[in-house]
Protein backbone atom coordinates (compact mmCIF):
# COMPACT_ATOMS: atom_id res chain seq x y z
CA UNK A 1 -6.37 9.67 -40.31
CA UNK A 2 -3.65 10.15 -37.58
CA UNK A 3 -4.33 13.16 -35.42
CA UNK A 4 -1.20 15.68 -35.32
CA UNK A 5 -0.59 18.56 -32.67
CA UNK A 6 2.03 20.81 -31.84
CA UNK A 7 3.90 21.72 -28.84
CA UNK A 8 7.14 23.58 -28.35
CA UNK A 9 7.51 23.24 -32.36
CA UNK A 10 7.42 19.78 -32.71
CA UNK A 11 5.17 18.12 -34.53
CA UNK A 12 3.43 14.63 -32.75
CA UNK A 13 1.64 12.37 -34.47
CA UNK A 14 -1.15 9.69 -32.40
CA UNK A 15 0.51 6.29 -32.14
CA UNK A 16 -0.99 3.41 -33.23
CA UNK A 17 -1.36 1.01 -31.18
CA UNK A 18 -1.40 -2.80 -30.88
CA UNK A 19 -1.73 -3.37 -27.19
CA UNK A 20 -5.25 -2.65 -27.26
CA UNK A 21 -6.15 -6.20 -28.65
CA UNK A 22 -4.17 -7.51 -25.54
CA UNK A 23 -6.14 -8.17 -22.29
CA UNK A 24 -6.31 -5.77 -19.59
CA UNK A 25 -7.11 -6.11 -16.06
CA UNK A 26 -9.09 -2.94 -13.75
CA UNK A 27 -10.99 -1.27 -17.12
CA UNK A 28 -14.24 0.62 -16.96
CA UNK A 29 -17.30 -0.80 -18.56
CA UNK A 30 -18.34 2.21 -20.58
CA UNK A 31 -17.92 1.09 -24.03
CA UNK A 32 -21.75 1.24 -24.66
CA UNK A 33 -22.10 4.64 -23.93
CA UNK A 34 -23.68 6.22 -26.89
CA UNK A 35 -20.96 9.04 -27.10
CA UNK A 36 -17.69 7.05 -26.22
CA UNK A 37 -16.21 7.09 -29.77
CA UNK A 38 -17.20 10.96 -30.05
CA UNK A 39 -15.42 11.32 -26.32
CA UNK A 40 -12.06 9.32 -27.69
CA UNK A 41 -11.57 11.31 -30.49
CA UNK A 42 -11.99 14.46 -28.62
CA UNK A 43 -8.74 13.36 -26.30
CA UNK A 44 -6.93 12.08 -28.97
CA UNK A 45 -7.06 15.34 -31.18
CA UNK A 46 -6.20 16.73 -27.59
CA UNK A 47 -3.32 19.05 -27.04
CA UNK A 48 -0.47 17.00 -25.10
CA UNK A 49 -0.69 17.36 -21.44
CA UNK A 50 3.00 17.37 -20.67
CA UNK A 51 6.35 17.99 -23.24
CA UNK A 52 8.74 15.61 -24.25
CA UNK A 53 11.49 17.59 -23.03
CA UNK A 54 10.18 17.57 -19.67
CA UNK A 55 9.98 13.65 -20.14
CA UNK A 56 13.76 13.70 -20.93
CA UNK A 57 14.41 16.00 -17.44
CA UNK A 58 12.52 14.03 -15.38
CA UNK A 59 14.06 10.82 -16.98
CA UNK A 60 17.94 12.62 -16.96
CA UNK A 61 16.87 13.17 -13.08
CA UNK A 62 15.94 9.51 -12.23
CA UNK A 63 19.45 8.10 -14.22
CA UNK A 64 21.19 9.97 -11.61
CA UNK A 65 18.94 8.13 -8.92
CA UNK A 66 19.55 5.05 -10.68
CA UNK A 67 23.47 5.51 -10.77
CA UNK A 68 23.09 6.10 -6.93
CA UNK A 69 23.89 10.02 -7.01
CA UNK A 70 20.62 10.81 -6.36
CA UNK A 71 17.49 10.33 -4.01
CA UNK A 72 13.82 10.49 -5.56
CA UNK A 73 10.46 11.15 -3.45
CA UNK A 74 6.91 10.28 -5.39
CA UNK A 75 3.87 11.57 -2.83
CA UNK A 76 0.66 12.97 -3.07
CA UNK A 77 -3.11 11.73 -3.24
CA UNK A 78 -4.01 8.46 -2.89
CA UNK A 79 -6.81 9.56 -5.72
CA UNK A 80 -7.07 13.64 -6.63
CA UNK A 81 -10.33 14.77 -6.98
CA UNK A 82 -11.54 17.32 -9.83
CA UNK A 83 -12.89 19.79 -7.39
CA UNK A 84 -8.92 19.80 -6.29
CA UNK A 85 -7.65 21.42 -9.56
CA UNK A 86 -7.57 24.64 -8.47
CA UNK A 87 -4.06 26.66 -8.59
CA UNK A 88 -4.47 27.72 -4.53
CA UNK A 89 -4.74 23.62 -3.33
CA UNK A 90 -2.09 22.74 -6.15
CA UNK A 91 0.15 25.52 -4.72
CA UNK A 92 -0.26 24.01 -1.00
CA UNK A 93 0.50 20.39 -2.92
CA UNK A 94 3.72 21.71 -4.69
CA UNK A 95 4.80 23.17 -1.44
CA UNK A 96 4.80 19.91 0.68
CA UNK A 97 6.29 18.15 -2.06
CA UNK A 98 9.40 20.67 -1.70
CA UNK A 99 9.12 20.62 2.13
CA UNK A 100 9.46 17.03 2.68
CA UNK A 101 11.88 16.59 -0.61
CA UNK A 102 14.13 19.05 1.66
CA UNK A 103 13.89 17.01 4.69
CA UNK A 104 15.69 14.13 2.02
CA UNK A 105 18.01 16.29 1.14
CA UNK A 106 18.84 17.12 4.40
CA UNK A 107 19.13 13.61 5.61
CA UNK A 108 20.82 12.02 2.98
CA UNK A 109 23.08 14.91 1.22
CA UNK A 110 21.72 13.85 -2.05
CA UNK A 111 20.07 15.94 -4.78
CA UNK A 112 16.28 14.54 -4.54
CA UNK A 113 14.09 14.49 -7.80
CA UNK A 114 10.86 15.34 -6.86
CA UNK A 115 7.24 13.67 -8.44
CA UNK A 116 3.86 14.67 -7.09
CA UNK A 117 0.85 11.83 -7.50
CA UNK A 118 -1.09 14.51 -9.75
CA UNK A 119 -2.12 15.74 -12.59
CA UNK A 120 -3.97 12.64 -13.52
CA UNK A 121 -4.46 10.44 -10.41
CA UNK A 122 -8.16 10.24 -10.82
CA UNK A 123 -8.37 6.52 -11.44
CA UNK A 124 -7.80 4.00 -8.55
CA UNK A 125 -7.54 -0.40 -9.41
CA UNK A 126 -10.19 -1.73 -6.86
CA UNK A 127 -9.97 -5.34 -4.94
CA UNK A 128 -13.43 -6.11 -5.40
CA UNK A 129 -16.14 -4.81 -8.51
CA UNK A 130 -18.79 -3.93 -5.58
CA UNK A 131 -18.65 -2.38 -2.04
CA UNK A 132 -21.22 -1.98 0.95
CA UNK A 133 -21.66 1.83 1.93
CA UNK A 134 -24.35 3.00 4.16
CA UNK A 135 -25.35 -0.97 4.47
CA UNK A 136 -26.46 -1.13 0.32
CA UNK A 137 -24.07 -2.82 -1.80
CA UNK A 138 -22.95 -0.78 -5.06
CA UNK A 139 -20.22 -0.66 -7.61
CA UNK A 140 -17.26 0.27 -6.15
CA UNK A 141 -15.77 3.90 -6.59
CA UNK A 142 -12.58 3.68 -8.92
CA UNK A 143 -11.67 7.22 -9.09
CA UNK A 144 -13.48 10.25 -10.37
CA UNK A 145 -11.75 9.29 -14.08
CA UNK A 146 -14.87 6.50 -14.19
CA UNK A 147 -17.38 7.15 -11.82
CA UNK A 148 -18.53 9.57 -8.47
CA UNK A 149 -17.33 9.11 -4.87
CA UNK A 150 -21.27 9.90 -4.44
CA UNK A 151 -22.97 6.63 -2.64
CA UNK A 152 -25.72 6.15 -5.81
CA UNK A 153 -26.41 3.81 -7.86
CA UNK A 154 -26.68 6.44 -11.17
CA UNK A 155 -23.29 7.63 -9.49
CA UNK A 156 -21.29 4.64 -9.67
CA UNK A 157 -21.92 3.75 -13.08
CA UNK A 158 -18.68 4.20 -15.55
CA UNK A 159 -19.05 7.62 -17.53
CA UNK A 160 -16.46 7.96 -20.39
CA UNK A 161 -17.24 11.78 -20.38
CA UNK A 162 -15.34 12.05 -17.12
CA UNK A 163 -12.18 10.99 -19.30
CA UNK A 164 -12.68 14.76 -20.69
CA UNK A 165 -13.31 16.21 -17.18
CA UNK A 166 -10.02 14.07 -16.29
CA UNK A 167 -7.86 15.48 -19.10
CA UNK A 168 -8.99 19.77 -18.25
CA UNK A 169 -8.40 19.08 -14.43
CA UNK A 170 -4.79 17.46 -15.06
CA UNK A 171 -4.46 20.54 -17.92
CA UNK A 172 -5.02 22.90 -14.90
CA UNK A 173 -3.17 21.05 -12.41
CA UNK A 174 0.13 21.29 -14.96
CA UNK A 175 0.10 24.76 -15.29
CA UNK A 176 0.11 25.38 -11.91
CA UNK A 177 2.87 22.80 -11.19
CA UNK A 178 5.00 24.81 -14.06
CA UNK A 179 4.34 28.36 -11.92
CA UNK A 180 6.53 26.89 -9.38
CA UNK A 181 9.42 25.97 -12.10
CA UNK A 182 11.58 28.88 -11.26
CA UNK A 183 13.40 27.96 -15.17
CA UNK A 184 16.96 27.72 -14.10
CA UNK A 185 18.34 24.17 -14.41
CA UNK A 186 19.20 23.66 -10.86
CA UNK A 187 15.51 24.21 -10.05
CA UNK A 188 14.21 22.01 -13.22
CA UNK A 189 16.51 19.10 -12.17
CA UNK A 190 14.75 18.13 -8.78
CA UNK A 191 11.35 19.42 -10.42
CA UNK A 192 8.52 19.07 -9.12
CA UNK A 193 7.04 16.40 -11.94
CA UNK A 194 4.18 14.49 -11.71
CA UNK A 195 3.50 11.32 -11.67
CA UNK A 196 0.10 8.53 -11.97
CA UNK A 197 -0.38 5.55 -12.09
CA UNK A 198 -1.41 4.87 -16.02
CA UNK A 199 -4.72 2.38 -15.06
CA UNK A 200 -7.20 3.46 -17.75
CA UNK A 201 -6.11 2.23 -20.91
CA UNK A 202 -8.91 4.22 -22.77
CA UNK A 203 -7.81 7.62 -21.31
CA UNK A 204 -3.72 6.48 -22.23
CA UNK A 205 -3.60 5.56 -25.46
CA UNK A 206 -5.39 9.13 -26.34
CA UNK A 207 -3.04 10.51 -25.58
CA UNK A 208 0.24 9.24 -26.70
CA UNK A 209 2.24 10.84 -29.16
CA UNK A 210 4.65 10.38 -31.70
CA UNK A 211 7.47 12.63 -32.06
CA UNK A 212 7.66 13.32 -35.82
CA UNK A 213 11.56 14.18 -35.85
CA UNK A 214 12.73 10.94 -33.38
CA UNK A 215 9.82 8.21 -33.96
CA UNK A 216 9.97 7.89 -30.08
CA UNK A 217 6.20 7.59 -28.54
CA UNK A 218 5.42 9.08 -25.14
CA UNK A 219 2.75 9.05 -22.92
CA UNK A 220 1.82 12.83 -22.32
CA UNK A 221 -0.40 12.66 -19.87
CA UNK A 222 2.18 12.90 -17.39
CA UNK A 223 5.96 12.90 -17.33
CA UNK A 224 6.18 9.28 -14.89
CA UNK A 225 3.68 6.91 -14.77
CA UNK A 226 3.40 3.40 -13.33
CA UNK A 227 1.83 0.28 -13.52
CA UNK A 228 0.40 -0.56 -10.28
CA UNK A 229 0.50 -4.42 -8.99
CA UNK A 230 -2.60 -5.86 -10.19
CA UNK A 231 -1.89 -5.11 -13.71
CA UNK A 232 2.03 -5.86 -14.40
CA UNK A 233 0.85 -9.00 -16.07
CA UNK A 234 3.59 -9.96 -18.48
CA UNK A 235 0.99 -10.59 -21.65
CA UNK A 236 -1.05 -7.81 -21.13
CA UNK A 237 -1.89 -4.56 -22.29
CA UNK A 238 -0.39 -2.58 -19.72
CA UNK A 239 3.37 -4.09 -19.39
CA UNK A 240 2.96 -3.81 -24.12
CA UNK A 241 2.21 0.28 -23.62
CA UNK A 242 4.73 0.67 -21.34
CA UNK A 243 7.28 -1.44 -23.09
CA UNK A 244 6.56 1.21 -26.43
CA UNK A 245 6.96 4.25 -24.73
CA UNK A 246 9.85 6.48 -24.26
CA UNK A 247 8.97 7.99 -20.50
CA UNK A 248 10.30 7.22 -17.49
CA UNK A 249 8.00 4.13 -16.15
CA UNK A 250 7.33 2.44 -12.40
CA UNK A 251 6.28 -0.82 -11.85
CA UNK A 252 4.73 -1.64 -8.44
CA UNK A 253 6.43 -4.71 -7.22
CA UNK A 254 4.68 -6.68 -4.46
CA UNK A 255 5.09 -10.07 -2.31
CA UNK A 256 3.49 -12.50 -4.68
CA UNK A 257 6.20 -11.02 -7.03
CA UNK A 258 9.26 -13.78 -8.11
CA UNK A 259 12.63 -13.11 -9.33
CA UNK A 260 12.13 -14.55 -12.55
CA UNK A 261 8.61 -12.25 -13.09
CA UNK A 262 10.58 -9.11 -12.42
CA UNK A 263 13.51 -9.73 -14.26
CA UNK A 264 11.24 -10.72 -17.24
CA UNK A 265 9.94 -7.17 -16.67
CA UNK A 266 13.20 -5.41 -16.78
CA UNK A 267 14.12 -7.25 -20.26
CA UNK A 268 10.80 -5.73 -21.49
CA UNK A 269 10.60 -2.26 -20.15
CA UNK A 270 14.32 -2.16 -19.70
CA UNK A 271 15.62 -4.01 -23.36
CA UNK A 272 18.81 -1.45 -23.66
CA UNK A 273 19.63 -1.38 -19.52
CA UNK A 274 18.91 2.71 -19.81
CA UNK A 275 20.01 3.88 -16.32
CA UNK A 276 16.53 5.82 -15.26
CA UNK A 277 14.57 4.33 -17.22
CA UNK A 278 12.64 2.03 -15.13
CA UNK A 279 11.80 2.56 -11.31
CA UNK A 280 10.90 -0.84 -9.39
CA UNK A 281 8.52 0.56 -6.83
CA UNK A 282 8.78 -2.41 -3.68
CA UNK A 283 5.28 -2.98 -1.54
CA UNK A 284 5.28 -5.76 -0.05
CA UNK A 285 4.15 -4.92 3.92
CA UNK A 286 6.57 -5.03 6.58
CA UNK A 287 6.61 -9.03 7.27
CA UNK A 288 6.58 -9.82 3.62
CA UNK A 289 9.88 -7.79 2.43
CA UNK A 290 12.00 -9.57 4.81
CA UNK A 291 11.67 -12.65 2.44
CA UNK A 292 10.55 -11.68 -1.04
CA UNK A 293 12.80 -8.20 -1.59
CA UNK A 294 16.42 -9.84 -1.09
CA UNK A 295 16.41 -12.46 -4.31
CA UNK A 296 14.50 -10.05 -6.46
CA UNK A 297 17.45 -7.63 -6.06
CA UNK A 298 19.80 -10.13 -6.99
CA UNK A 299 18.30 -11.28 -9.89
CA UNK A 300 17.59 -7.75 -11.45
CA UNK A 301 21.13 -7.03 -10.35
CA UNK A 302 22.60 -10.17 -11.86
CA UNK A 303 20.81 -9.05 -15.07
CA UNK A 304 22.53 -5.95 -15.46
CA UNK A 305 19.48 -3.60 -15.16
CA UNK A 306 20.14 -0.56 -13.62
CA UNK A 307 16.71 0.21 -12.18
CA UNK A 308 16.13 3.24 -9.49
CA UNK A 309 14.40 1.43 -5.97
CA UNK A 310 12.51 3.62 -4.53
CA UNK A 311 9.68 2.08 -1.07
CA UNK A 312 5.99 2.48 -1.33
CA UNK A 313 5.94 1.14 2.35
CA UNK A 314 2.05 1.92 2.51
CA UNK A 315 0.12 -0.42 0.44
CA UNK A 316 1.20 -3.24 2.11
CA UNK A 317 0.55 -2.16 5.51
CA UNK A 318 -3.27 -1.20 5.56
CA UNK A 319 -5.65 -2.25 7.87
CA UNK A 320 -9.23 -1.98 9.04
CA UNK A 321 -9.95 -0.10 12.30
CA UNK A 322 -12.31 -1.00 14.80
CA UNK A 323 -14.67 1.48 13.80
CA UNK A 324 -14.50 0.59 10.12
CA UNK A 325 -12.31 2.90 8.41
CA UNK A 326 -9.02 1.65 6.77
CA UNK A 327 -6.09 3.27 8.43
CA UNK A 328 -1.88 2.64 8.44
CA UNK A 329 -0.07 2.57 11.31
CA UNK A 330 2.86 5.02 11.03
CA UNK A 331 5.42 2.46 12.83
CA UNK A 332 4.48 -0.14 10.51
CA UNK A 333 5.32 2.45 7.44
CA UNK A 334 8.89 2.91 9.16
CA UNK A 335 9.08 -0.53 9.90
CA UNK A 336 8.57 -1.90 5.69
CA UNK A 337 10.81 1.48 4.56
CA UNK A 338 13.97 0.75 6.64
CA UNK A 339 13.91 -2.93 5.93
CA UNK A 340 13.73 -2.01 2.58
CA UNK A 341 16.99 0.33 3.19
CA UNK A 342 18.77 -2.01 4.73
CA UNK A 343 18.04 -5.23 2.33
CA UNK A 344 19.06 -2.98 -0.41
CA UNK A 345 22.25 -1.83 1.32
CA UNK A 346 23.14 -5.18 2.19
CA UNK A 347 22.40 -6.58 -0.97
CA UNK A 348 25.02 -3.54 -2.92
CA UNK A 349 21.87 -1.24 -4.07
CA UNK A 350 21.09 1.98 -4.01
CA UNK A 351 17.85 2.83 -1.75
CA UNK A 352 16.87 5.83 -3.53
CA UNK A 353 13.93 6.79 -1.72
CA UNK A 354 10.15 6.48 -0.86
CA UNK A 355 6.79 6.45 -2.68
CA UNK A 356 4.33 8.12 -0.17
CA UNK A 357 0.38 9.35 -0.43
CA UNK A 358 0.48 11.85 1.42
CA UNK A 359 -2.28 14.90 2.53
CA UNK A 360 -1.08 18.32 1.78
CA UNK A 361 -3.37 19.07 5.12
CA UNK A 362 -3.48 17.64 8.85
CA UNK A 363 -6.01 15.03 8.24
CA UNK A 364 -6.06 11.94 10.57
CA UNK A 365 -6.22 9.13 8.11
CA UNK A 366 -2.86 7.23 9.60
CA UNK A 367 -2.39 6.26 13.57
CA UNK A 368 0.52 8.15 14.60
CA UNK A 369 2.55 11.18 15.59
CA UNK A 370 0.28 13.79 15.69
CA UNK A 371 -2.58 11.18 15.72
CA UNK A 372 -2.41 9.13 18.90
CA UNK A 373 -4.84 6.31 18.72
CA UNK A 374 -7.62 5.07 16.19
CA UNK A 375 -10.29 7.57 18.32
CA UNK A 376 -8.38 10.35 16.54
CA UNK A 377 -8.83 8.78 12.89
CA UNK A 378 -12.57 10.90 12.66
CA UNK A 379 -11.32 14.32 13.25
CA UNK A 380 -9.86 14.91 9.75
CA UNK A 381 -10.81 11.43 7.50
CA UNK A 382 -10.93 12.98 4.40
CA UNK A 383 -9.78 10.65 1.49
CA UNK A 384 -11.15 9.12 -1.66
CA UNK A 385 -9.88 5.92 -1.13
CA UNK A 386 -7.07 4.59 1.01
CA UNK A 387 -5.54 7.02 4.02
CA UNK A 388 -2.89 9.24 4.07
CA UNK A 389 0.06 10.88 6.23
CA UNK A 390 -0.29 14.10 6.61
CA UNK A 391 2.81 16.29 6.43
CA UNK A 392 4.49 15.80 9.86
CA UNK A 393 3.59 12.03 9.65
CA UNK A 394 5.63 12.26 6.54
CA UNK A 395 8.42 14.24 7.58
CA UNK A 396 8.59 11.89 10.55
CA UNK A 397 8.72 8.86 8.28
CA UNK A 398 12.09 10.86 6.82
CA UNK A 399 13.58 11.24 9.85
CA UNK A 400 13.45 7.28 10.87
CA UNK A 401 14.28 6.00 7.71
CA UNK A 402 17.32 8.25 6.42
């Protein structure tokens, strides 16, 4: 029996859906737990997180970045924690997404559409199923979505119950993001939106709806999500639920990416060349672009898909530290995001804007600025998972780039 809910008076209906015969890379192993199906019908009877007209803004938004009359900025967490959902730490979040979506403006005399990683990025793809901490090797933490940052054994294993704790911190998270809509248009059209990247297929596929009066399906657990590199695999599950839903989508392109792979991904994501639609999301480190980011443009531009490029110029550039901690170097961030620029420039593209995690604190995560040297990395290292700018970092990353 399909599950039906209602939101600003429209009726949604829980999709079907097919992809989840398809394989799919980065999922928990939970489906033993004794109360999983219990857990999955709870979300899926779920009110939607997010409304389909706030889909359509933040969509309307990135067709103006696509058409090159915009800029966009996507930063935030590299994973949000639950004990982060509170309104005064989402207020301080909102706040440095507007003060370094100003800085854009500023620079570049565009409009900038703004998207905060939150509101559901609790779930984190992993290089490796186990990782040494404290010298004892244990599963490796994948976000508080699946399992506890806590170095445990009975801590790491997959819980499907945190789906629920997932779905009321994002709940919170949302309302406090829509406090800070001020309701006129001109306020609504930059946003702040936010944005994950959709990893567990489980959590999903609760909760898409289907719009009763349009048949479209969207993904309401936020109004922009993403499929991250290791999972844009062409015949699998994640590229099929993106391909059926009407949000705006990302795709993490990186340098093992080819022209021909991407383009295939435009034709499905992209089928009717919907300006907005589809953001390409370029990581590829700052040797890497120089060779792999020039024929990809052409080929997606050659196919007539008008995609928004926006520069994640961090996940390609992280390295270990001598004392053990990963850590970016903020020169090396500059370095990937104004190659990017430029190639894009050069190759008749619009450069739209950058894809940043980002601290809404001064934490010392990133060597740089206002953190001279990798001695400085233990004052503040605070993250989940992989580090962080922190604000000034970030606006400084504005100011060489645009």
């Amino acid at each position: 029996m399909p599950q039906t809910v209602k939101l600003n008076e429209f009726t949604f209906t829980r999709a079907s859906a097919p992809w989840t015969t398809l394989p799919a890379q980065q999922q928990p192993h939970w489906h033993d737990h004794p109360d999983y199906d219990l857990i999955e019908a709870e979300l899926s009877g779920a009110l939607p997180l997010v409304a389909h007209s706030e889909i359509r803004e933040a969509k309307r938004a990135l067709g103006l970045a696509a058409l090159g009359e915009a800029r966009v900025l996507q930063l935030g967490d590299c994973a949000e924690s639950f004990s982060d959902a509170d309104p005064l730490t989402t207020s301080r979040k909102v706040r440095n997404v507007a003060r370094i979506a100003s800085r854009l403006a500023d620079r570049t005399g565009q409009q900038v559409a703004r998207f905060g990683r939150m509101a559901g990025q609790y779930a984190k793809p992993r290089s490796s199923n186990f990782e040494t901490v404290g010298g004892i090797e244990l599963p490796s933490f994948r976000g508080e979505l699946v399992n506890s940052f806590e170095a445990e054994l009975s801590a790491r294993r997959h819980d499907p119950e945190r789906m629920l704790q997932a779905y009321d911190a994002s709940a919170a998270v949302i309302r406090e993001v829509r406090a800070h809509w001020t309701g006129s248009a001109e306020e609504l059209d930059g946003g702040p939106w936010v944005a994950h990247e959709a990893l567990v297929l489980d959590y999903e596929n609760a909760l898409i709806r289907t719009d009763d009066r349009t048949g479209e399906q969207f993904l309401t657990s936020t109004h922009f999500p993403w499929i991250g590199e290791r999972t844009r695999q062409l015949d699998h599950a994640h590229v099929s639920m993106f391909a059926a839903i009407a949000n705006p989508i990302g795709v993490k392109v990186g340098p093992t990416a080819d022209p021909e792979t991407v383009v295939r991904l435009c034709q499905l994501l992209d089928p009717h060349h919907t300006p907005g639609r589809l953001t390409l999301i370029v990581r590829m480190g700052r040797e890497d672009i120089h060779v792999a980011l020039a024929p990809i443009v052409r080929a997606v531009r050659r196919a007539g898909h008008p995609v928004v490029w926006i520069s994640d110029p961090m996940h390609g550039n992280t390295v270990k530290a001598e004392c053990g901690q990963k850590t970016r170097f903020v020169t090396h961030i500059i370095e990937e995001a104004t190659a990017f620029r430029h190639i894009l420039e050069t190759e008749g593209a619009h450069p739209a804007g950058l894809h940043l995690e980002v601290a809404a604190s001064d934490v010392t995560e990133c060597v740089g600025g206002t953190v001279p040297d990798e001695s400085a990395l233990s004052e503040r290292y605070e993250t989940l998972c992989d580090p962080r700018l922190n604000p000034d970092q970030a606006l400084g990353v504005i100011d060489s780039v645009f």
